[in-house]
PDB file of N, CA and C in Angstrom:
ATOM      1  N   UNK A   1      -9.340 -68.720 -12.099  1.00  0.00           N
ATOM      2  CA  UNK A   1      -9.453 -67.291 -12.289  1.00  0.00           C
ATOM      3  C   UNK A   1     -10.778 -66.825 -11.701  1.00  0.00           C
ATOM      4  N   UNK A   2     -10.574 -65.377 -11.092  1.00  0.00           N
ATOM      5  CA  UNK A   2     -12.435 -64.897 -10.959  1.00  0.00           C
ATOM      6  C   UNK A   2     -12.217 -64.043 -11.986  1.00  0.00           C
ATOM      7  N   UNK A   3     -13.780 -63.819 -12.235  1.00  0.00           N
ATOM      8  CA  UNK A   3     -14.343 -63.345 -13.386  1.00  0.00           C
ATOM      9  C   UNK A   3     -16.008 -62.203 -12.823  1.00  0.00           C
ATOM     10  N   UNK A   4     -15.499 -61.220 -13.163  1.00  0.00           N
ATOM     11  CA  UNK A   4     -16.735 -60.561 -12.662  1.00  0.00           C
ATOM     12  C   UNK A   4     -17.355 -59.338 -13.611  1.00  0.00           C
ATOM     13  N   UNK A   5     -18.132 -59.314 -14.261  1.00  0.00           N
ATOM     14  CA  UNK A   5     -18.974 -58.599 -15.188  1.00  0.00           C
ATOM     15  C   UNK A   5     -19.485 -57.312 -14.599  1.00  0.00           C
ATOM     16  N   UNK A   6     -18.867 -56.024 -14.673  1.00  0.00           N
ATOM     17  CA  UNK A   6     -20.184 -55.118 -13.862  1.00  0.00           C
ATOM     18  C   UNK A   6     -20.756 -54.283 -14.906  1.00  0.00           C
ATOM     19  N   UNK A   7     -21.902 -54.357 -14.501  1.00  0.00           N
ATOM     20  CA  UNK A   7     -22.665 -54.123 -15.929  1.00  0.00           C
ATOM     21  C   UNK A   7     -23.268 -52.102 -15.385  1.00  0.00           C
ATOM     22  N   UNK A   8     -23.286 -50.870 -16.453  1.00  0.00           N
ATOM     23  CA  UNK A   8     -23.591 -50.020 -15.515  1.00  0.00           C
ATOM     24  C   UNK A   8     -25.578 -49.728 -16.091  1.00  0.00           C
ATOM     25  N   UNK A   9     -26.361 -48.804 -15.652  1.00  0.00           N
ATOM     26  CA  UNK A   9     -27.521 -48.627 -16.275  1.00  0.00           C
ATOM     27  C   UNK A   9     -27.811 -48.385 -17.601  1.00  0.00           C
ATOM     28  N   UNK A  10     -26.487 -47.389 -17.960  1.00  0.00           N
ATOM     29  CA  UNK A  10     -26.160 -47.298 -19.911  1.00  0.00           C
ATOM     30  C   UNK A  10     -25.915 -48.372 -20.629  1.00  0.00           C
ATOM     31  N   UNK A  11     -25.744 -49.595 -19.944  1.00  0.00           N
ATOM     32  CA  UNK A  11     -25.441 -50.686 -21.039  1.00  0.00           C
ATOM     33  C   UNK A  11     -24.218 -51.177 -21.326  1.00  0.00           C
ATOM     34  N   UNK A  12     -23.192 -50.169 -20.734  1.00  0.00           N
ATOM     35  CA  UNK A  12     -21.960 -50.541 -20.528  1.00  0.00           C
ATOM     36  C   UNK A  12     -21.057 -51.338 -19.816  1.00  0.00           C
ATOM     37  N   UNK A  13     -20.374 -52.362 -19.717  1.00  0.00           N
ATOM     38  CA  UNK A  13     -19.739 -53.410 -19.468  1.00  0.00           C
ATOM     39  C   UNK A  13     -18.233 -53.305 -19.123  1.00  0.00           C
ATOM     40  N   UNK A  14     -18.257 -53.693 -17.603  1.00  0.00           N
ATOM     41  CA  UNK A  14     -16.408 -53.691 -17.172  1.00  0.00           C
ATOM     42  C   UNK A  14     -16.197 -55.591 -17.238  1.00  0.00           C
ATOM     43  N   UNK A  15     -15.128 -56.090 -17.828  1.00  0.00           N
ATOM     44  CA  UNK A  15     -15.091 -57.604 -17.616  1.00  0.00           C
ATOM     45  C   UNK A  15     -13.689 -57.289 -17.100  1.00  0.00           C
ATOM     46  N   UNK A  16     -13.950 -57.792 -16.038  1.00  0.00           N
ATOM     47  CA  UNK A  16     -12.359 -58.186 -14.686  1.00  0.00           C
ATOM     48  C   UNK A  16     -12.055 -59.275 -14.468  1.00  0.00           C
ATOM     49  N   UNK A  17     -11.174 -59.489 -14.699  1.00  0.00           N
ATOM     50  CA  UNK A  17     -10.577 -61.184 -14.845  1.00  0.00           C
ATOM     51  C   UNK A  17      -9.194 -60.796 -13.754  1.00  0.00           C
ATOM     52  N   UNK A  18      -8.770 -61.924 -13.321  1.00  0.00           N
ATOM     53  CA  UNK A  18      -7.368 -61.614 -12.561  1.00  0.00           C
ATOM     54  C   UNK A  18      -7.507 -63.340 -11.825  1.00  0.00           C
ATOM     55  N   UNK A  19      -5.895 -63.438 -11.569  1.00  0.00           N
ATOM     56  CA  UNK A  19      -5.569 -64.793 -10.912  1.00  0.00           C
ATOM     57  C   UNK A  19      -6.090 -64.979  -9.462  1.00  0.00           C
ATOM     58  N   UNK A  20      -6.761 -66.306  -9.112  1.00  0.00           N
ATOM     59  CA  UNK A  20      -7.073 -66.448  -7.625  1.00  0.00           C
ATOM     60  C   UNK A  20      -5.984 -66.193  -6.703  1.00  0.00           C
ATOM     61  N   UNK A  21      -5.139 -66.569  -7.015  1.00  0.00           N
ATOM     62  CA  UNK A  21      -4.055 -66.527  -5.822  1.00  0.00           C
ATOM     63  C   UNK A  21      -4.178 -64.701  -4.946  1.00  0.00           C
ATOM     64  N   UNK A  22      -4.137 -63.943  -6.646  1.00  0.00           N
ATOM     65  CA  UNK A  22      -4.347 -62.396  -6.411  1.00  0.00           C
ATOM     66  C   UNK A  22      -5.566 -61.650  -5.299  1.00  0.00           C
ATOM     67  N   UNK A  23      -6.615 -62.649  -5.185  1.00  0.00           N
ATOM     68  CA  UNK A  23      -7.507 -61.809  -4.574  1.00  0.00           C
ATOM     69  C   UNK A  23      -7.186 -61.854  -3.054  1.00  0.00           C
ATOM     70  N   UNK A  24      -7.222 -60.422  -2.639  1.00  0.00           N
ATOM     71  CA  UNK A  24      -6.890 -59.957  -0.997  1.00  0.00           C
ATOM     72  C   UNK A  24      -5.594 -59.692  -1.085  1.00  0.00           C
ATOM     73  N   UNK A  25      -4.869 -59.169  -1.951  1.00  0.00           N
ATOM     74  CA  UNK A  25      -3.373 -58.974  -1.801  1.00  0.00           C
ATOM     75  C   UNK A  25      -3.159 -57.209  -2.519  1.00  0.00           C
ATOM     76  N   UNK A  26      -1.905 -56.670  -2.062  1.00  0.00           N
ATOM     77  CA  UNK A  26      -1.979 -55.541  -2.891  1.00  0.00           C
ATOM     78  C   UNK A  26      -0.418 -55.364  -3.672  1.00  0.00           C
ATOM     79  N   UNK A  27      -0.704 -54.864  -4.424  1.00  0.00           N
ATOM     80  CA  UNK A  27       0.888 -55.226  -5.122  1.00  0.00           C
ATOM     81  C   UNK A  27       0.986 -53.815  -5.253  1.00  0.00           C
ATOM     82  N   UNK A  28       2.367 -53.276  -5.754  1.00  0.00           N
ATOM     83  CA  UNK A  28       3.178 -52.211  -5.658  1.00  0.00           C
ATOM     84  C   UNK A  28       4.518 -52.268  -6.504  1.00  0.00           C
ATOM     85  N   UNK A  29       4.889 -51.115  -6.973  1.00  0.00           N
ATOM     86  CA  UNK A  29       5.718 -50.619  -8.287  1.00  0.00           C
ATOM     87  C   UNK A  29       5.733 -49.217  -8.078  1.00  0.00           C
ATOM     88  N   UNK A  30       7.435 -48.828  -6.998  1.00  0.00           N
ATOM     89  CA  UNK A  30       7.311 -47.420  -7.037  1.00  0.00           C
ATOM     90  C   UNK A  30       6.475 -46.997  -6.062  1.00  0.00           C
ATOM     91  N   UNK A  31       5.624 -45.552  -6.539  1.00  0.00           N
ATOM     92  CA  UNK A  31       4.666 -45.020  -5.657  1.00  0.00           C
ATOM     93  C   UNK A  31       3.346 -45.549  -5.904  1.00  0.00           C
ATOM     94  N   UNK A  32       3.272 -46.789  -7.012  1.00  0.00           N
ATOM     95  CA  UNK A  32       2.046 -47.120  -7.525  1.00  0.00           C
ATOM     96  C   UNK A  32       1.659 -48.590  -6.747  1.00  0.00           C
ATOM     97  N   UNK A  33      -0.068 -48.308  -6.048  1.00  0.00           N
ATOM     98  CA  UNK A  33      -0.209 -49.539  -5.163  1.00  0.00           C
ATOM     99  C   UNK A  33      -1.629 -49.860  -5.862  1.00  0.00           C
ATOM    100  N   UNK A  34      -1.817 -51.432  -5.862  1.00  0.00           N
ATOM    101  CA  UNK A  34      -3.202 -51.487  -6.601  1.00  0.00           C
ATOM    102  C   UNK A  34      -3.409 -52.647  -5.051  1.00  0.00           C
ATOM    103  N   UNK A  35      -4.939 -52.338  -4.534  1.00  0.00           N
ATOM    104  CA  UNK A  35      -5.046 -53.770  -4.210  1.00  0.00           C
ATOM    105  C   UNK A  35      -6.195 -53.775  -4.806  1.00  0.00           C
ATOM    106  N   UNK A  36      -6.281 -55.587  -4.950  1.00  0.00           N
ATOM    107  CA  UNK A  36      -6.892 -56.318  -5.601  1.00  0.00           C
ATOM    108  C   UNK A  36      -8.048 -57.248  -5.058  1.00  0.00           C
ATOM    109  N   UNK A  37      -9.458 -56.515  -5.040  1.00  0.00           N
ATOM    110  CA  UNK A  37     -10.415 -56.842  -4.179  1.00  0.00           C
ATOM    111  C   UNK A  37     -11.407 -57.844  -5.101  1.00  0.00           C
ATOM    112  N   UNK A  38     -12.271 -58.284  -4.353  1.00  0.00           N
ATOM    113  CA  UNK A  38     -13.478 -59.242  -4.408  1.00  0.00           C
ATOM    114  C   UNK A  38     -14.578 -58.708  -5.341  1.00  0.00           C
ATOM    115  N   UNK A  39     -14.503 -57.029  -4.488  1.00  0.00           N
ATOM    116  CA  UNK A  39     -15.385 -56.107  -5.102  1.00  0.00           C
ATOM    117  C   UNK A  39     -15.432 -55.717  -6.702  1.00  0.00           C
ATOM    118  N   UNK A  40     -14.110 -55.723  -6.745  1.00  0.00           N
ATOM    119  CA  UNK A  40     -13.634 -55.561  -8.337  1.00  0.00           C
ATOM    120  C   UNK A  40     -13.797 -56.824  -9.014  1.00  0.00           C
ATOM    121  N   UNK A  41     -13.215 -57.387  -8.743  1.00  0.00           N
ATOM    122  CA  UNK A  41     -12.730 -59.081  -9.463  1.00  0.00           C
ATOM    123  C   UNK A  41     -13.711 -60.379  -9.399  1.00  0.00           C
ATOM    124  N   UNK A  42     -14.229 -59.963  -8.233  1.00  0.00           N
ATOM    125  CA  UNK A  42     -15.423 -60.850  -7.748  1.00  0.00           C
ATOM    126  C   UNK A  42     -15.213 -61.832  -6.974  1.00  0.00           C
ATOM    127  N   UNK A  43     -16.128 -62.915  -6.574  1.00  0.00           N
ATOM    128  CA  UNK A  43     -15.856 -64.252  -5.953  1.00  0.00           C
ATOM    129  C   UNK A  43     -16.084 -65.783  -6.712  1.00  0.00           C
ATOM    130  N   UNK A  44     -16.406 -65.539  -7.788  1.00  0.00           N
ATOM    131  CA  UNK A  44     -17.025 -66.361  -8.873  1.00  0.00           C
ATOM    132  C   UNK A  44     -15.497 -67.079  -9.452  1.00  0.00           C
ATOM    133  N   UNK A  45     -15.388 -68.013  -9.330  1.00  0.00           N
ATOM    134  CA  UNK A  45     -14.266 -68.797  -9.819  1.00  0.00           C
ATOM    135  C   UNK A  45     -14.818 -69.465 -11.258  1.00  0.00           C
ATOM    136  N   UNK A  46     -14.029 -69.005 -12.202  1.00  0.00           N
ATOM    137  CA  UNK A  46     -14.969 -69.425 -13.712  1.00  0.00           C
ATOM    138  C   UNK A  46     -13.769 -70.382 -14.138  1.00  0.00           C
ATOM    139  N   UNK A  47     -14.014 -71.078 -15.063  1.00  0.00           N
ATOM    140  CA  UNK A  47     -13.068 -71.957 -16.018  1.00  0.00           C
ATOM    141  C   UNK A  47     -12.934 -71.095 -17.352  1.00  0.00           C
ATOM    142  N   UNK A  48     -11.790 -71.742 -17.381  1.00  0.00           N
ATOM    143  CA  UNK A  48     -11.073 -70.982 -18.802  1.00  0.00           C
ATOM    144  C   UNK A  48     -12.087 -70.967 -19.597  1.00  0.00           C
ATOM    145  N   UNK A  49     -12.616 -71.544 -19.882  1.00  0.00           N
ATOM    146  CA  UNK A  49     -13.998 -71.477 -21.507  1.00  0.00           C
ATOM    147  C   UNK A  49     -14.855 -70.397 -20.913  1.00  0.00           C
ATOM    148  N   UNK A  50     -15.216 -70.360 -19.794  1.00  0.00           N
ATOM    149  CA  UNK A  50     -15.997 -69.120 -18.785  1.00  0.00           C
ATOM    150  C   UNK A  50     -15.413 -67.425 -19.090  1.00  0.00           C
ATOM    151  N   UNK A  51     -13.409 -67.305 -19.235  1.00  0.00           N
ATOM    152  CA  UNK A  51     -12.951 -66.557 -19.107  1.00  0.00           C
ATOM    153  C   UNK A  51     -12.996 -66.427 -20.603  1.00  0.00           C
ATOM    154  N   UNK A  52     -12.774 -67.352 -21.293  1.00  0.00           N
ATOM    155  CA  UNK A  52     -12.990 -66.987 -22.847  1.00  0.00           C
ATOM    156  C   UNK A  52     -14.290 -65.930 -23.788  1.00  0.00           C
ATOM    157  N   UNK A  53     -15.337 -66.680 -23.195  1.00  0.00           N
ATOM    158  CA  UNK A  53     -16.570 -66.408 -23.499  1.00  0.00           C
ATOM    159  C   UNK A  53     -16.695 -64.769 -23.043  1.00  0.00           C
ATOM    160  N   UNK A  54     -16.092 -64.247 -22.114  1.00  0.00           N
ATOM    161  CA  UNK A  54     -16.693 -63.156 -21.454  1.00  0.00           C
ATOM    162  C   UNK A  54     -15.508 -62.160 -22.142  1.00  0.00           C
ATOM    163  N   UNK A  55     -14.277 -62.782 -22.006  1.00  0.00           N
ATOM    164  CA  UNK A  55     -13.548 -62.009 -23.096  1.00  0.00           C
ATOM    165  C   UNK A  55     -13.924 -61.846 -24.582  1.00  0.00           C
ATOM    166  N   UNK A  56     -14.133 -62.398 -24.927  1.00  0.00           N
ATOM    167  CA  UNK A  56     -14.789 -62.866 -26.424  1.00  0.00           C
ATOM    168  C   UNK A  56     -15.618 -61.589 -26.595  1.00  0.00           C
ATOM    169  N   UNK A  57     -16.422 -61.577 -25.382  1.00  0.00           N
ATOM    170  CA  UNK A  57     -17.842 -60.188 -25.674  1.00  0.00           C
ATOM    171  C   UNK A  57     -17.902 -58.962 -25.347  1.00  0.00           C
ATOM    172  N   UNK A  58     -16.404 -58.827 -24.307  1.00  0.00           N
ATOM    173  CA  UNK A  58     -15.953 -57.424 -23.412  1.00  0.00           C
ATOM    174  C   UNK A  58     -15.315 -56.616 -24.627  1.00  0.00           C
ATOM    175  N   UNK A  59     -16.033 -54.914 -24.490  1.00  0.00           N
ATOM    176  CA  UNK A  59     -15.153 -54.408 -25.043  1.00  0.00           C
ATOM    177  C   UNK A  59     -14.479 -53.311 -23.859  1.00  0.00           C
ATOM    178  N   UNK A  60     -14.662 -53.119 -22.880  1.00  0.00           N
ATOM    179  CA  UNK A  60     -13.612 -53.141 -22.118  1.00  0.00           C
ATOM    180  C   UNK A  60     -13.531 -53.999 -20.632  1.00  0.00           C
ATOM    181  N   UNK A  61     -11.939 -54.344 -20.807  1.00  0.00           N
ATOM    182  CA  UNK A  61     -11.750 -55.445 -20.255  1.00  0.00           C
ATOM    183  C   UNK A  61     -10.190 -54.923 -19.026  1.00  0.00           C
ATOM    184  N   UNK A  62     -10.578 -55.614 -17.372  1.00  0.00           N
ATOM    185  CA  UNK A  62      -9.475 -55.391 -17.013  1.00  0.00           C
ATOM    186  C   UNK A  62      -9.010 -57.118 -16.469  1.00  0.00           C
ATOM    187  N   UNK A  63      -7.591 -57.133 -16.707  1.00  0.00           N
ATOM    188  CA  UNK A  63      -6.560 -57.885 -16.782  1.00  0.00           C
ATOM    189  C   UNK A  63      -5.634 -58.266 -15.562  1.00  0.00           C
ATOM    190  N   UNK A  64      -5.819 -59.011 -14.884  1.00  0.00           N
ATOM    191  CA  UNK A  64      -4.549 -58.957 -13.519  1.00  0.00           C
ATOM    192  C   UNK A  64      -4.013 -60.621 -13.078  1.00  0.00           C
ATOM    193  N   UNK A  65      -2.582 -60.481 -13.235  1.00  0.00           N
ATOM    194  CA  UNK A  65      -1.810 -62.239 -13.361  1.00  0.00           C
ATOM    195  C   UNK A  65      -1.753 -62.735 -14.521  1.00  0.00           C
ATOM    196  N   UNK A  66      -0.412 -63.258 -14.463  1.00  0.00           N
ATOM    197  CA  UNK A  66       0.135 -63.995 -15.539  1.00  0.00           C
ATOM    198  C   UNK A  66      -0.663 -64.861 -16.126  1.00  0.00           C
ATOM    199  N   UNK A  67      -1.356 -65.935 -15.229  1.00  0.00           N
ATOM    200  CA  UNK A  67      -2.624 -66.712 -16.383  1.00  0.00           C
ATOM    201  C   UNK A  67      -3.256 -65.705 -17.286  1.00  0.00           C
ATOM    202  N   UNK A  68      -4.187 -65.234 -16.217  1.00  0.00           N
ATOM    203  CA  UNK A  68      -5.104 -64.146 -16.668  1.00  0.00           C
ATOM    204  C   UNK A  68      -4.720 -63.419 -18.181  1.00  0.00           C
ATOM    205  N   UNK A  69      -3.390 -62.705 -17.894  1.00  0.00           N
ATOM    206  CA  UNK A  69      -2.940 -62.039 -18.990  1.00  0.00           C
ATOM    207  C   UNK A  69      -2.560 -62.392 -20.330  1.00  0.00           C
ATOM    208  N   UNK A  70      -1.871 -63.981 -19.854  1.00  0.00           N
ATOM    209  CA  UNK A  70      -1.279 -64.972 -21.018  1.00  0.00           C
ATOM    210  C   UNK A  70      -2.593 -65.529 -21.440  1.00  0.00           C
ATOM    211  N   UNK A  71      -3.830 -66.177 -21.154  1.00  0.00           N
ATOM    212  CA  UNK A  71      -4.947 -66.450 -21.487  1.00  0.00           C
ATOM    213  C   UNK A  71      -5.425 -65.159 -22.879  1.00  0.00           C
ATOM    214  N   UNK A  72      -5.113 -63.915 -22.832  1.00  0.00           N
ATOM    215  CA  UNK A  72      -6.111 -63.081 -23.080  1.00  0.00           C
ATOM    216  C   UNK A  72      -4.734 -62.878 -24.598  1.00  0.00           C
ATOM    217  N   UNK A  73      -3.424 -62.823 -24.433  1.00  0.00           N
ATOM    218  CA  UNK A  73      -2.337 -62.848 -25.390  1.00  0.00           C
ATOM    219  C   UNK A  73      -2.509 -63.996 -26.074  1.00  0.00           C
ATOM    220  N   UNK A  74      -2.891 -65.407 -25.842  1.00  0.00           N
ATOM    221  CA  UNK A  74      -3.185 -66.216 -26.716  1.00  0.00           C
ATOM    222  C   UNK A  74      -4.065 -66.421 -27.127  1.00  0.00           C
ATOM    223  N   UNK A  75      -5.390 -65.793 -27.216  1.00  0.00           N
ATOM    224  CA  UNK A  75      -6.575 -65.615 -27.972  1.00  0.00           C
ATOM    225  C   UNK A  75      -6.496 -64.135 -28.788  1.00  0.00           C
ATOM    226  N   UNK A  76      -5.449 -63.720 -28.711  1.00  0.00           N
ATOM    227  CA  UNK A  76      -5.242 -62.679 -29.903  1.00  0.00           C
ATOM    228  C   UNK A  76      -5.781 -61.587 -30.069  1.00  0.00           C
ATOM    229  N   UNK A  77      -6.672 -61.084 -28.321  1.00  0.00           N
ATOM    230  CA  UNK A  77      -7.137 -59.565 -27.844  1.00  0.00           C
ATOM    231  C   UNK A  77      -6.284 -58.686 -27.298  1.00  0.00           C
ATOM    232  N   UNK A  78      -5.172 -59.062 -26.793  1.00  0.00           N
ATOM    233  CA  UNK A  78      -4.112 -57.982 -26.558  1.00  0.00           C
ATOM    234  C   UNK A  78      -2.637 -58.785 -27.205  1.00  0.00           C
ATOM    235  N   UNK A  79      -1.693 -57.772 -27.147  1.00  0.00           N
ATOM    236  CA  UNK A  79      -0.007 -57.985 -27.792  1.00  0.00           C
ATOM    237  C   UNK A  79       0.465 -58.077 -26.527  1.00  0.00           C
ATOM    238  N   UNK A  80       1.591 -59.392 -26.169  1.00  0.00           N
ATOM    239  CA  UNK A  80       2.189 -58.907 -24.636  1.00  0.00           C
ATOM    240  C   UNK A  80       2.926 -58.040 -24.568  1.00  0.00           C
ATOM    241  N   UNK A  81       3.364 -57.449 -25.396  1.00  0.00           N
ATOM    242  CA  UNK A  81       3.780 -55.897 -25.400  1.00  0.00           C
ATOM    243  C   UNK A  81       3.552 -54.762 -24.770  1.00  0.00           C
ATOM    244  N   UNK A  82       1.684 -54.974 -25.050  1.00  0.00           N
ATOM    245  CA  UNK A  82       1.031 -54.359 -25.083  1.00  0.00           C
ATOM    246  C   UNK A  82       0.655 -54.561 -22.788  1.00  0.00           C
ATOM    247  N   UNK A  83       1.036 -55.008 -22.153  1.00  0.00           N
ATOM    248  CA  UNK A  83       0.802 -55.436 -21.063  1.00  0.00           C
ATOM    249  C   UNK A  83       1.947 -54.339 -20.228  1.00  0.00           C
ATOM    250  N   UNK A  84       1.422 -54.331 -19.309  1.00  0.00           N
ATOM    251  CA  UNK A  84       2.309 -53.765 -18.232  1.00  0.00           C
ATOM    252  C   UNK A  84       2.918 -54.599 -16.883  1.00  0.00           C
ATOM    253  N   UNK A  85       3.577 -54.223 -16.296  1.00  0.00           N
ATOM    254  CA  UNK A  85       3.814 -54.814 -15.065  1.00  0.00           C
ATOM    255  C   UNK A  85       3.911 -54.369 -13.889  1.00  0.00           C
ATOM    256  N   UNK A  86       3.061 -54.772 -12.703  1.00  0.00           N
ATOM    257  CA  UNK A  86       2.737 -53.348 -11.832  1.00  0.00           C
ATOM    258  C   UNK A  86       3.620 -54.875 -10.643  1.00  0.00           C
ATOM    259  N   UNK A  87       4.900 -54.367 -10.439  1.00  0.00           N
ATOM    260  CA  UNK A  87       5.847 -55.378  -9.416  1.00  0.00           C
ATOM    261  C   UNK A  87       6.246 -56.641 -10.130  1.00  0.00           C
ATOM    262  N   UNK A  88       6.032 -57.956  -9.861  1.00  0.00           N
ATOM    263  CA  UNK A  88       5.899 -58.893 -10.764  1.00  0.00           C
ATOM    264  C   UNK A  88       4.901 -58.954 -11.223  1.00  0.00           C
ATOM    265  N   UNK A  89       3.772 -58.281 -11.428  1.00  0.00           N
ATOM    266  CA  UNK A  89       2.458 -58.898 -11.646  1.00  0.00           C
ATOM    267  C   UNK A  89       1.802 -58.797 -13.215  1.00  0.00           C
ATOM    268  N   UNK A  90       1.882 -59.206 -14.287  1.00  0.00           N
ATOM    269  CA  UNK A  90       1.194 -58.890 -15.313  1.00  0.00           C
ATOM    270  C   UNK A  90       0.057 -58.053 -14.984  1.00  0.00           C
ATOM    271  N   UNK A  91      -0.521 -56.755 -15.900  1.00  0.00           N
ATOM    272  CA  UNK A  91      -1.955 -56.322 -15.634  1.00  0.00           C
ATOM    273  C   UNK A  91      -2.024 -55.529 -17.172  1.00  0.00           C
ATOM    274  N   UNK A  92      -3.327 -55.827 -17.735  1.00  0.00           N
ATOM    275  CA  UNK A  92      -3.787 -55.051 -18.987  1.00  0.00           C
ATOM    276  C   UNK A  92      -5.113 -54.492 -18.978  1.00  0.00           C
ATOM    277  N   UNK A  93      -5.204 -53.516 -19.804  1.00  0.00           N
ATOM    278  CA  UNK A  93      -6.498 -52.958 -19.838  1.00  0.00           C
ATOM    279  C   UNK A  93      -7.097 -52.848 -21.445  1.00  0.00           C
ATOM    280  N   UNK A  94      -7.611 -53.168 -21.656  1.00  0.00           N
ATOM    281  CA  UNK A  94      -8.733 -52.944 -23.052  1.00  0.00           C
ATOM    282  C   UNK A  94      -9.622 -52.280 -23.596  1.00  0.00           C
ATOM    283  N   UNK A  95      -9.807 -51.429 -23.881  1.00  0.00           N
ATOM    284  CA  UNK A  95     -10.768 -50.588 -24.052  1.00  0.00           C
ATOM    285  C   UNK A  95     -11.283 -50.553 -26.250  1.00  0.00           C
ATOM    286  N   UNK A  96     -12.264 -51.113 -26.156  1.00  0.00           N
ATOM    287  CA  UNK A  96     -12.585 -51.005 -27.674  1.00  0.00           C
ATOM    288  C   UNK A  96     -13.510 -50.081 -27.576  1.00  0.00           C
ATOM    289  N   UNK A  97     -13.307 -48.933 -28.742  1.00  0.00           N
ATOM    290  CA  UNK A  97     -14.472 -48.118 -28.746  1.00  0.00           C
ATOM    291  C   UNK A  97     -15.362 -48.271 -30.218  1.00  0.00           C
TER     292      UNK A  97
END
């Protein structure tokens, strides 16, 4: 998985997680197109305990690929319910306020 933290001057925190295979590709659903950059997601290839930890501390968090998504449903921060699907692609968003 990459894993990329962007942190803004207020103190506020985006944690982007999404599957390697995903980065440089753009997926589509309808009129809806996401691509899925470096810039966002990063280049940092983390290990699951890596993706844990940063989930663990995100209170908002974005989500992209089935690992990614199923990782974040079995630690008991989102419902897969609660997930969307943009083509085949699992993607969730988190926002704790």
């Amino acid at each position: 998985m990459f894993l990329k933290v962007h942190r803004s001057p207020d103190g506020n925190e985006v944690v982007a997680v999404c599957d390697r295979e995903l980065i440089g590709t753009t997926i589509t659903h309808g009129k809806l197109s996401v691509r899925i950059t470096k810039e966002f997601y990063g280049e940092t290839v983390a290990s699951e305990d890596e993706v844990r930890k940063a989930l663990e501390q995100g209170s908002n968090i974005n989500l992209m690929g089935r690992r990614t998504v199923d990782l974040a449903v079995r630690m008991g921060i989102i419902d897969a319910s609660c997930c969307m699907l943009i083509g085949t692609v699992p993607h969730a968003q988190i926002v704790s306020l």
